[in-house]
N, C-alpha and C. Protein backbone atom coordinates (compact mmCIF):
# COMPACT_ATOMS: atom_id res chain seq x y z
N UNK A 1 4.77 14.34 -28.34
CA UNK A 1 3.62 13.69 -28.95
C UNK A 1 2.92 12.83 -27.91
N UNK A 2 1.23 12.98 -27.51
CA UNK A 2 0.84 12.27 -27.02
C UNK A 2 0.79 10.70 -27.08
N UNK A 3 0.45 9.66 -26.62
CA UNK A 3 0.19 8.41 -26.86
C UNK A 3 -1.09 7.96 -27.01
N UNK A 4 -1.11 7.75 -28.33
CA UNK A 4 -3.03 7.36 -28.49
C UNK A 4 -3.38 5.93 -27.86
N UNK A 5 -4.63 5.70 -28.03
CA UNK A 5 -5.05 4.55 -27.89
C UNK A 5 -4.62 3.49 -27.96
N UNK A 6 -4.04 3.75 -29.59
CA UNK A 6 -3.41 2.29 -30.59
C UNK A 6 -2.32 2.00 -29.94
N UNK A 7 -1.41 3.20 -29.56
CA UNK A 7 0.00 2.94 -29.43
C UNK A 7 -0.21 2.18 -27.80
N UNK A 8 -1.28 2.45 -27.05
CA UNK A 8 -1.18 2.07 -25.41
C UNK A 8 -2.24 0.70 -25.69
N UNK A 9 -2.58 0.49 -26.16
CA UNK A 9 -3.19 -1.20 -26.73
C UNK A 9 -2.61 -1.97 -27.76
N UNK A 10 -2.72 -2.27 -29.24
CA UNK A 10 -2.50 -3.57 -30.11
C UNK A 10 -0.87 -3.82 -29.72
N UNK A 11 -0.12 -2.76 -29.31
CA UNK A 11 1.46 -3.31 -29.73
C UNK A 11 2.00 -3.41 -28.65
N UNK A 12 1.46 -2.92 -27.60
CA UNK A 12 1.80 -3.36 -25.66
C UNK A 12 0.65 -5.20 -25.70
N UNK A 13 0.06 -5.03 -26.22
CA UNK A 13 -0.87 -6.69 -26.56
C UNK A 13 0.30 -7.69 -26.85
N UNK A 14 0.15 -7.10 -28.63
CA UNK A 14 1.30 -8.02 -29.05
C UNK A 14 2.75 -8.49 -29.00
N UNK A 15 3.54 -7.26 -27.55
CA UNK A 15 5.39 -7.82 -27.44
C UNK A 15 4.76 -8.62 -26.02
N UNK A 16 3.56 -8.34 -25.31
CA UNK A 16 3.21 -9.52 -24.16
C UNK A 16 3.07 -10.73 -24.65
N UNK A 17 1.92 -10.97 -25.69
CA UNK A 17 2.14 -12.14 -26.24
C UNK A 17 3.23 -12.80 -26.97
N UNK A 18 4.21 -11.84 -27.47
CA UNK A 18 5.15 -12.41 -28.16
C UNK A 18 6.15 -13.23 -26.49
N UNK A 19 6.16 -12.33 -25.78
CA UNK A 19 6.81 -12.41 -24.60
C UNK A 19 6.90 -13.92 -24.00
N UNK A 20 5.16 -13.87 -24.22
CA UNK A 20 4.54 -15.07 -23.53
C UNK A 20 5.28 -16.50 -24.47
N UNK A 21 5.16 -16.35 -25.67
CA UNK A 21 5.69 -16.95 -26.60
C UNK A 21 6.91 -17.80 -26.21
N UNK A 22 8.01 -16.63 -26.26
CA UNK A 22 9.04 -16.87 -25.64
C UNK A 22 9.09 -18.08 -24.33
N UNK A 23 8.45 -17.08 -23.76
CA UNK A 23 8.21 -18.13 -22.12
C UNK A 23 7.93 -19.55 -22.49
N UNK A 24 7.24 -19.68 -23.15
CA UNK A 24 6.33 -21.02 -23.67
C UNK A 24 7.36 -21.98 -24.47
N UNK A 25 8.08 -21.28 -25.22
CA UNK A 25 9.44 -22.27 -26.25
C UNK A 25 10.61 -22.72 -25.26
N UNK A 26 11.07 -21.16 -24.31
CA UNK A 26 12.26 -21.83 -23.22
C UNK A 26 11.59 -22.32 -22.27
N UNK A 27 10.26 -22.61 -21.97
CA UNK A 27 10.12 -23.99 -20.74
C UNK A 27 9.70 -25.58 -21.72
N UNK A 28 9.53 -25.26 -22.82
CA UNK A 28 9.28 -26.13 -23.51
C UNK A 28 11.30 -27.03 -23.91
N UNK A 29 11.64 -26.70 -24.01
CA UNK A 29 13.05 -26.97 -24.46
C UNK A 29 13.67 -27.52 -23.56
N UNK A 30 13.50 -26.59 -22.21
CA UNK A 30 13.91 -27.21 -20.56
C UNK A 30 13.17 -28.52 -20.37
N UNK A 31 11.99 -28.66 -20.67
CA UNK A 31 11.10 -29.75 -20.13
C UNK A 31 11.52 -30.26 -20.81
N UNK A 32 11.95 -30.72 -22.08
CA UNK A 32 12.41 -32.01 -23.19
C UNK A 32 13.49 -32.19 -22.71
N UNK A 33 14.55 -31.03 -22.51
CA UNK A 33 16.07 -31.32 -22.38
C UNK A 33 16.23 -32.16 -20.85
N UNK A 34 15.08 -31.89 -20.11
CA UNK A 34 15.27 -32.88 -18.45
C UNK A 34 14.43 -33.79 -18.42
N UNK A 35 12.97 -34.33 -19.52
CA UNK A 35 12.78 -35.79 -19.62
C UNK A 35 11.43 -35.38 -18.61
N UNK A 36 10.38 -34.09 -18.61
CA UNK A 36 9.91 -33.24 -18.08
C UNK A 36 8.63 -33.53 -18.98
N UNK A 37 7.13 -34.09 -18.85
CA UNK A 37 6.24 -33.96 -19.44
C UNK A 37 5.98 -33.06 -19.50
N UNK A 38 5.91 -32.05 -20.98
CA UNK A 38 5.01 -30.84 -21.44
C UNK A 38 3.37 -30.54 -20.91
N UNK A 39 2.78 -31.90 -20.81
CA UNK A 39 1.26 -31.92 -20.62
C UNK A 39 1.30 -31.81 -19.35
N UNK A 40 2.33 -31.98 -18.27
CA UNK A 40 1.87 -31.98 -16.86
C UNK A 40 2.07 -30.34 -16.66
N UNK A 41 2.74 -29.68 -17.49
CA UNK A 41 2.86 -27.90 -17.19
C UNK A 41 1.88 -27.41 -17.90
N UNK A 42 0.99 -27.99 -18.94
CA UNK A 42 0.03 -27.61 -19.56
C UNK A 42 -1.09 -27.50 -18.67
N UNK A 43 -1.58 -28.60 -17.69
CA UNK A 43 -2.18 -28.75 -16.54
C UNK A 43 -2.03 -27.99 -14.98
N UNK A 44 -0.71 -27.33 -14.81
CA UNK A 44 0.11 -27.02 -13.39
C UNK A 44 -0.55 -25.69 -13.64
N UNK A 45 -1.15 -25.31 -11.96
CA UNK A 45 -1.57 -24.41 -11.42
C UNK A 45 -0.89 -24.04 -10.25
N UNK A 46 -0.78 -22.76 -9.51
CA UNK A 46 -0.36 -22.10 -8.65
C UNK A 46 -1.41 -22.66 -7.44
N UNK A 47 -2.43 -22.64 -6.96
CA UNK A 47 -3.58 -23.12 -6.51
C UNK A 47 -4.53 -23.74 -6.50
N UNK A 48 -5.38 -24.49 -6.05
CA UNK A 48 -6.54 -25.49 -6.89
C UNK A 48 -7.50 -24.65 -6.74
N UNK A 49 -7.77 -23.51 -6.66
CA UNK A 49 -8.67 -22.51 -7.37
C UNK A 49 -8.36 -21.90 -8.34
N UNK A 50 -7.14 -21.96 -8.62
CA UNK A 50 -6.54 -20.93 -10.15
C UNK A 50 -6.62 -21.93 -10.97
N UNK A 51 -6.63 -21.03 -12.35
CA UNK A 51 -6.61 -21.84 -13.80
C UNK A 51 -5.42 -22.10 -13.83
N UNK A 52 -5.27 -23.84 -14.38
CA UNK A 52 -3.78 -23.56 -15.00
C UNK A 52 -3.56 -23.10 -16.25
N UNK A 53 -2.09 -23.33 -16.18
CA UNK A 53 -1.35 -22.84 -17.79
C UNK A 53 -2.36 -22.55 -18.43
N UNK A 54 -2.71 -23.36 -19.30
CA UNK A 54 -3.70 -23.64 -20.55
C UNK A 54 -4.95 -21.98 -20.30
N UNK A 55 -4.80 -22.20 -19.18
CA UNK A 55 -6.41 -21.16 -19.19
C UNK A 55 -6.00 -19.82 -18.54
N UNK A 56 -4.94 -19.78 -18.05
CA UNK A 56 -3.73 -18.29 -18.21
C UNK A 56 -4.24 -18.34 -19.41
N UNK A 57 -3.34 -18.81 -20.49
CA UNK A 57 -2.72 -18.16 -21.86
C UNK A 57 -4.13 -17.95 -22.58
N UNK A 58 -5.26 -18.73 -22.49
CA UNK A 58 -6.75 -18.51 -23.44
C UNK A 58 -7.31 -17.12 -22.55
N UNK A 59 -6.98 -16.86 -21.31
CA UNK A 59 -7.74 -15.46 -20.60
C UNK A 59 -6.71 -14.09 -21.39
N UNK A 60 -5.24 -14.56 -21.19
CA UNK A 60 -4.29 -13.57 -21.97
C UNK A 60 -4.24 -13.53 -23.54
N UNK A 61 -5.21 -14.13 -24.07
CA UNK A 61 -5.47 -13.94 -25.39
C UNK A 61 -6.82 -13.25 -25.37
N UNK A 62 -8.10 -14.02 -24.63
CA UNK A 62 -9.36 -13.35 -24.69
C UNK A 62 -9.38 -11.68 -24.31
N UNK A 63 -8.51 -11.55 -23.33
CA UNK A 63 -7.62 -9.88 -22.85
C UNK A 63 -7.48 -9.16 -23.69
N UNK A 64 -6.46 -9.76 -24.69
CA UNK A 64 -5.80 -8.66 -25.49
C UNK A 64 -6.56 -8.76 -26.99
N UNK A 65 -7.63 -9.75 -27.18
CA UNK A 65 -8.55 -9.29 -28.65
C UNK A 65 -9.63 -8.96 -28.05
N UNK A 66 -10.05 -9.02 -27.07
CA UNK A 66 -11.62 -8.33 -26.89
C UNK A 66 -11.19 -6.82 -26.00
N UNK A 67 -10.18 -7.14 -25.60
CA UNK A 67 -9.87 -5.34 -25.14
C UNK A 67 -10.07 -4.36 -26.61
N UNK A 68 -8.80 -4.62 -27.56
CA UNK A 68 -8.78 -4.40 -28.77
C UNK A 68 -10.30 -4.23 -29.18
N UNK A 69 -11.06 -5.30 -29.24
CA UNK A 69 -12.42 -5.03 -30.49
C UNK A 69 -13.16 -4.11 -29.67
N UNK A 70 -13.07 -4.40 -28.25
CA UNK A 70 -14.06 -3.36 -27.59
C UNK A 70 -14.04 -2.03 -27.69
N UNK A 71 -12.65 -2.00 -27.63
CA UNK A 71 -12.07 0.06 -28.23
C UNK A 71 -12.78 0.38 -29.24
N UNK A 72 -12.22 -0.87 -30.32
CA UNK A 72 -12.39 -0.67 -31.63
C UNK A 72 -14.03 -0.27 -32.09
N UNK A 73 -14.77 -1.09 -31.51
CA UNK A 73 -16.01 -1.10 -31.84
C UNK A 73 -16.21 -2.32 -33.00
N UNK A 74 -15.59 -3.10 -33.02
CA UNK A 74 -15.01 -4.58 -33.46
C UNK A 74 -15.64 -5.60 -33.15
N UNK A 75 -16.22 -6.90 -33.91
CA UNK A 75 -16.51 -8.57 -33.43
C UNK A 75 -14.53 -8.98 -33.09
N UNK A 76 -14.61 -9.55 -32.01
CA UNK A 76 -13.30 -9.95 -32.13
C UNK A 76 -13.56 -11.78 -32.63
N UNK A 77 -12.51 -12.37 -33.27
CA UNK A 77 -12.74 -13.80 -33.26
C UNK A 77 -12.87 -14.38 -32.13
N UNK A 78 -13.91 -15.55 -32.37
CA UNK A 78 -14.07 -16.68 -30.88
C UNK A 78 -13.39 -18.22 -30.96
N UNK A 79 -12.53 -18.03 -29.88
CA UNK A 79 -11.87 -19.32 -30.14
C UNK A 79 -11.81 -19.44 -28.45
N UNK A 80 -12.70 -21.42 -28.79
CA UNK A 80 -13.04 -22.09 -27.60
C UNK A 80 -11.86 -22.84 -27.02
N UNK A 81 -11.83 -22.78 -25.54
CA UNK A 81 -11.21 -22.31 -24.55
C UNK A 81 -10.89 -24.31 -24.62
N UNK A 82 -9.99 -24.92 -25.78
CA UNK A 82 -9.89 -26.44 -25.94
C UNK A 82 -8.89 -26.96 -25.98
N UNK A 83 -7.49 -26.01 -25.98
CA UNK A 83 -5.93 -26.26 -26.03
C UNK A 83 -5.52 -27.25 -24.58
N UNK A 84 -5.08 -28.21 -24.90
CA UNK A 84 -4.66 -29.08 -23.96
C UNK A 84 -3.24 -29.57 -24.68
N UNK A 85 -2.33 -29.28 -25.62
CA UNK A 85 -1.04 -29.29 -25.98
C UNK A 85 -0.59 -28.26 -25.70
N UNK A 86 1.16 -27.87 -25.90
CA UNK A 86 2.25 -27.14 -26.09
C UNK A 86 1.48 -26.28 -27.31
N UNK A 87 1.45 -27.22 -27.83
CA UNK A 87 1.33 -26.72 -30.26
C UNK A 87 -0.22 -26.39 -30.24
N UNK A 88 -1.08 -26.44 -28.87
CA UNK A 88 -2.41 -25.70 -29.38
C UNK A 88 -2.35 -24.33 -28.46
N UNK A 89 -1.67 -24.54 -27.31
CA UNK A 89 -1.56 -23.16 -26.48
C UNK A 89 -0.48 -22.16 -27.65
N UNK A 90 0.23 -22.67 -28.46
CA UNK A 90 1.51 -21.65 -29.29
C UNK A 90 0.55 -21.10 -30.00
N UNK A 91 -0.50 -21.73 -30.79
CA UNK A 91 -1.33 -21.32 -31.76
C UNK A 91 -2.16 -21.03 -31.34
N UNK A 92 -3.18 -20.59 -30.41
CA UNK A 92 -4.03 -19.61 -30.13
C UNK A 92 -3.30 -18.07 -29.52
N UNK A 93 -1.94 -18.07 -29.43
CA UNK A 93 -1.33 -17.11 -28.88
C UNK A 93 -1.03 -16.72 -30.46
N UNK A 94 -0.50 -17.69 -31.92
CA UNK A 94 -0.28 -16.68 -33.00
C UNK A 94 -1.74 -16.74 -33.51
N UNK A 95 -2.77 -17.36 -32.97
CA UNK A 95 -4.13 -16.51 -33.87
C UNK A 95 -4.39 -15.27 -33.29
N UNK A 96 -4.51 -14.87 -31.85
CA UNK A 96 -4.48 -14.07 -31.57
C UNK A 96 -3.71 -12.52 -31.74
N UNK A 97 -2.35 -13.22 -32.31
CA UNK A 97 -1.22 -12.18 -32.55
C UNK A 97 -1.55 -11.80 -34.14
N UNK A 98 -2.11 -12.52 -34.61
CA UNK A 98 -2.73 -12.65 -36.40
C UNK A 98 -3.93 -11.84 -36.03
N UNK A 99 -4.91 -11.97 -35.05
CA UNK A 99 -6.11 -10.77 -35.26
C UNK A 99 -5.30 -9.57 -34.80
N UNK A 100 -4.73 -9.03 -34.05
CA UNK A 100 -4.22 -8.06 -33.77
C UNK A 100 -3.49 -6.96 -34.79
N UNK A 101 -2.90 -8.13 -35.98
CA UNK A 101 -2.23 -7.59 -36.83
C UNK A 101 -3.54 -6.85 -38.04
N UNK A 102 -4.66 -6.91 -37.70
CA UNK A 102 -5.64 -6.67 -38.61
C UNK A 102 -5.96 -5.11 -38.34
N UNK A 103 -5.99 -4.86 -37.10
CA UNK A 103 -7.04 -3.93 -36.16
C UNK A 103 -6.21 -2.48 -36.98
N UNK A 104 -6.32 -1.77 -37.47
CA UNK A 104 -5.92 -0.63 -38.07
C UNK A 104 -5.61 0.46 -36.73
N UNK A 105 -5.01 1.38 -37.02
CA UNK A 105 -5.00 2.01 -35.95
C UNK A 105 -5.95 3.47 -36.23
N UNK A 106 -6.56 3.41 -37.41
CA UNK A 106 -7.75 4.28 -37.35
C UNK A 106 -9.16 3.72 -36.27
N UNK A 107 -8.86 2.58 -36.70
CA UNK A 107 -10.40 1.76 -35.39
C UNK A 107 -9.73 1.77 -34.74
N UNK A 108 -8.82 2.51 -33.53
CA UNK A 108 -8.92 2.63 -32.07
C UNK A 108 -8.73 3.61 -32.18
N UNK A 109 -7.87 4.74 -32.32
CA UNK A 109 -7.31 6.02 -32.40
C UNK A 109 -8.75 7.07 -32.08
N UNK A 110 -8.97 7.58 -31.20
CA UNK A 110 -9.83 8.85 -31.25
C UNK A 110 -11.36 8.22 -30.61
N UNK A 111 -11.30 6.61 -29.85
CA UNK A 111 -12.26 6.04 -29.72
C UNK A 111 -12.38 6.48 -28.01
N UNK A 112 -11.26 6.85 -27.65
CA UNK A 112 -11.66 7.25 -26.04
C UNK A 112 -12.69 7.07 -25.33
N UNK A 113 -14.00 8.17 -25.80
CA UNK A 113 -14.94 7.97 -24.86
C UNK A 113 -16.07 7.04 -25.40
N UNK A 114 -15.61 6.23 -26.17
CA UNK A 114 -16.74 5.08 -26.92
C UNK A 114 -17.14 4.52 -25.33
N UNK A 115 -18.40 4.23 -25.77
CA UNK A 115 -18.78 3.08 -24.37
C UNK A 115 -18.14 1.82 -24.48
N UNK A 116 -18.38 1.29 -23.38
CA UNK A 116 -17.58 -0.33 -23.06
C UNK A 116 -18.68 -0.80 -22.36
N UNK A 117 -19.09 -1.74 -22.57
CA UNK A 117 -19.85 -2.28 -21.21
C UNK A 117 -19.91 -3.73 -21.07
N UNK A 118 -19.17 -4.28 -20.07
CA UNK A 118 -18.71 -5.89 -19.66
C UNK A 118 -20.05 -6.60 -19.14
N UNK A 119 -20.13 -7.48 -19.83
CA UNK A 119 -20.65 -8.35 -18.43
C UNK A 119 -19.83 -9.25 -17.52
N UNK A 120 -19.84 -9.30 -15.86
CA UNK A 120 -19.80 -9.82 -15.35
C UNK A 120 -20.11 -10.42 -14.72
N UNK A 121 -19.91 -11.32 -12.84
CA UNK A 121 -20.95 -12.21 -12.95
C UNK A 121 -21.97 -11.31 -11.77
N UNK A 122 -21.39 -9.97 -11.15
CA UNK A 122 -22.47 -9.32 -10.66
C UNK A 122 -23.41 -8.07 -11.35
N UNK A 123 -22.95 -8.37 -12.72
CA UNK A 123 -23.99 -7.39 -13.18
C UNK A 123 -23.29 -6.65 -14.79
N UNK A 124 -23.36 -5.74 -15.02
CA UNK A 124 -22.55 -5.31 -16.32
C UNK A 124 -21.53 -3.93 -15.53
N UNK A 125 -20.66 -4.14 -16.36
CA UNK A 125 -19.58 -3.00 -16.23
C UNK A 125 -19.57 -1.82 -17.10
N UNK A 126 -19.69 -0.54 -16.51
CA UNK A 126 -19.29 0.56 -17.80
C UNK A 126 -18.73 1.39 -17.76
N UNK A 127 -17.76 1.00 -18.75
CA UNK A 127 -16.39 2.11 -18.94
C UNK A 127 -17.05 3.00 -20.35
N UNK A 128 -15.84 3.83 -19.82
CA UNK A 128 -15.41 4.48 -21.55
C UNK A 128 -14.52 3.80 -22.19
N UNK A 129 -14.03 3.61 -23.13
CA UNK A 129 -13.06 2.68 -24.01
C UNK A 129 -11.25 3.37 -23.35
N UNK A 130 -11.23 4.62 -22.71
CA UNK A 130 -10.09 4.61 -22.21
C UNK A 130 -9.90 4.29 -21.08
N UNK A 131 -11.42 4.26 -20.37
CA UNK A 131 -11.07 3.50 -18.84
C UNK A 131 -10.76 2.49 -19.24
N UNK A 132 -11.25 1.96 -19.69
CA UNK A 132 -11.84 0.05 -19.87
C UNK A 132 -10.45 -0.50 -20.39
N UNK A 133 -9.64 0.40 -20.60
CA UNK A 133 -8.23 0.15 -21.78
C UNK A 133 -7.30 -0.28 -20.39
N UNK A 134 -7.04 1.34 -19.63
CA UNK A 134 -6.29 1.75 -18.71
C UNK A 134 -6.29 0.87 -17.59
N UNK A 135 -8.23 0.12 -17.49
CA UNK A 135 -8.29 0.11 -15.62
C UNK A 135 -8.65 -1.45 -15.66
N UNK A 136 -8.99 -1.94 -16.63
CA UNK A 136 -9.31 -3.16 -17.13
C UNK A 136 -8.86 -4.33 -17.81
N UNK A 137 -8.58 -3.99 -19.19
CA UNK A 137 -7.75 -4.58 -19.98
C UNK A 137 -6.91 -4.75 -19.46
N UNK A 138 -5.54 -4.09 -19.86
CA UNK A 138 -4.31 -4.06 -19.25
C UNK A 138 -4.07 -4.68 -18.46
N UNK A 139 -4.78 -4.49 -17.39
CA UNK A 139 -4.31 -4.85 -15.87
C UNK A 139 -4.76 -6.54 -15.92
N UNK A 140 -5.38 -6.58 -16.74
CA UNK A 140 -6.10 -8.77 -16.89
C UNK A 140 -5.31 -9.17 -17.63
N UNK A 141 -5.13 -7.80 -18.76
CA UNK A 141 -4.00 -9.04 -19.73
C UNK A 141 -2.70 -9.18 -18.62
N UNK A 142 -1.66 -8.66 -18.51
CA UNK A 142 -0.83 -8.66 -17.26
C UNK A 142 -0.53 -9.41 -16.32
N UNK A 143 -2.34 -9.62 -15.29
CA UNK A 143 -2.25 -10.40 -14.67
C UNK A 143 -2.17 -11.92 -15.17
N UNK A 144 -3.03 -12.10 -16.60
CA UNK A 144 -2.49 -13.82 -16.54
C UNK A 144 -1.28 -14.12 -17.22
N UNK A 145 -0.65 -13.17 -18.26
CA UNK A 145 0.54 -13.52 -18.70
C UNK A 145 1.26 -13.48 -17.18
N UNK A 146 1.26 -13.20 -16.66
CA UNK A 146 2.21 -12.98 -15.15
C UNK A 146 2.04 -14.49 -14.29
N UNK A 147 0.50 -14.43 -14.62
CA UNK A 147 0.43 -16.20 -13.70
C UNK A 147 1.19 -17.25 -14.49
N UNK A 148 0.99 -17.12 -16.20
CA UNK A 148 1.53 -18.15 -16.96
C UNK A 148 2.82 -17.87 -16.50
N UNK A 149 3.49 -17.49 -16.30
CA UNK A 149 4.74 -17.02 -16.18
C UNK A 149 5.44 -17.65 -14.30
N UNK A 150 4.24 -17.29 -13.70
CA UNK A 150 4.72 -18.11 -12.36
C UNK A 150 4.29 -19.06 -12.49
N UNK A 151 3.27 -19.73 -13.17
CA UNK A 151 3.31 -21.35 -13.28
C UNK A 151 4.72 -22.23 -13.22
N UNK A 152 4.99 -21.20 -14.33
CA UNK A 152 6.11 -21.97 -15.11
C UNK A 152 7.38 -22.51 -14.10
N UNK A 153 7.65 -20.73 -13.24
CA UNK A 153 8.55 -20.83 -12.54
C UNK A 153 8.29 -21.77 -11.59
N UNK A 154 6.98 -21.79 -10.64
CA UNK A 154 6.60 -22.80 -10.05
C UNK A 154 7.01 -24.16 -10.04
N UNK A 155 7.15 -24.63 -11.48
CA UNK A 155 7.30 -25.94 -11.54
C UNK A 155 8.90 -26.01 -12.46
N UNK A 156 9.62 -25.04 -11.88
CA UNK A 156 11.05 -25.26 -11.94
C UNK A 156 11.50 -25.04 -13.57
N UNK A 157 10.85 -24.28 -14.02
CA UNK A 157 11.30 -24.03 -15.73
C UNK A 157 12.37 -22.61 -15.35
N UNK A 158 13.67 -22.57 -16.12
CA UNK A 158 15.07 -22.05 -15.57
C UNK A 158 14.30 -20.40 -16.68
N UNK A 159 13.55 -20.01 -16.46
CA UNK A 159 12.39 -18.15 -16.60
C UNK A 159 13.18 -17.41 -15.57
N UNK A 160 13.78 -16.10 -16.16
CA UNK A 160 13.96 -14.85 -15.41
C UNK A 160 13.14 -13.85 -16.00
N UNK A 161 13.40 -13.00 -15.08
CA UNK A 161 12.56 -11.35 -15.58
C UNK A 161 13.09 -11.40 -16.69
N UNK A 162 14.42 -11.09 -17.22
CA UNK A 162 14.26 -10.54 -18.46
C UNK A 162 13.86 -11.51 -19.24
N UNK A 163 13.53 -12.86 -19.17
CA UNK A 163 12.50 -13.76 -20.00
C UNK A 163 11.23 -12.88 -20.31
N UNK A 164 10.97 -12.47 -18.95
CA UNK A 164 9.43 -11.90 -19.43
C UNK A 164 9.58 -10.69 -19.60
N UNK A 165 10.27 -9.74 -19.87
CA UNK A 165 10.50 -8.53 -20.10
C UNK A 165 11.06 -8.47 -21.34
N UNK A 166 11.76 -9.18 -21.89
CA UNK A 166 11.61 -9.55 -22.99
C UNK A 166 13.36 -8.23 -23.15
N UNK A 167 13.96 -8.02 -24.91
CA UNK A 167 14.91 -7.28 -25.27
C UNK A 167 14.25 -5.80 -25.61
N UNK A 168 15.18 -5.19 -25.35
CA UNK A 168 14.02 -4.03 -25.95
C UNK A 168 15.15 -3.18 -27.05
């Protein structure tokens, strides 16, 4: 059996975010259990050109519902980029995991060559909805759950691979 759309988007979305989840409760637990401000990892970046934490996890949410609506041919929800807690970064990761749970897998399934077209900041992008899935999405959602994820390690939170790889 081939792998449609649905199956290579909403539920590869949602065990990343759940993933991320994870990540987010065991550095949260470490930071209390060593006397570790939560808000200073909420703030901690890899570089002073990279986003920190906080704006990883709002790009790895904006990733995985506007990848989704874009297949879909979908409004995805807009939620402004304002989490500066632990308990507002958890909850834009379960609103996000809550729109996901909506998306039917008739609205992506068979949407392949739907257009996509991004704006960016040199101009607009245009995929088909399976490029845009394959060469785009994916690869952004990925990359910031991956940065949230070296933040973390960065600033000494006790994260292994199979933290982020999660049980299968």
């Amino acid at each position: 059996m081939a792998l449609s759309m649905y199956d290579l988007s909403v539920p590869v979305f949602a065990r990343g975010l759940g993933q991320l989840t994870h990540l987010l409760d065991k550095s949260l637990a470490h930071a209390q259990a060593n006397g570790i401000d939560p808000a200073t990892l909420v703030e901690a970046r890899l570089a002073p050109d990279m986003l920190t934490l906080a704006g990883q996890i709002q790009r790895a949410s904006d990733a995985s519902k506007l990848g989704v609506a874009r297949i879909a041919g979908i409004t995805a929800p807009s939620f402004p980029d304002e989490e500066k807690t632990w308990d507002e970064l958890q909850a834009r990761i379960a609103k996000t995991q809550d729109f996901l749970k909506t998306v039917e897998r008739s609205q992506v399934d068979g949407q392949e060559e739907r257009p996509v077209v991004i704006k960016q900041r040199e101009g607009e992008a245009h995929f088909t909805a399976q490029r845009y899935l394959l060469q785009f999405a994916l690869p952004n959602f990925f990359f910031h759950v991956t940065t949230a994820y070296d933040v973390l390690r960065h600033k000494g939170m006790p994260i292994g691979k199979m933290d982020y790889l999660g049980k299968f």
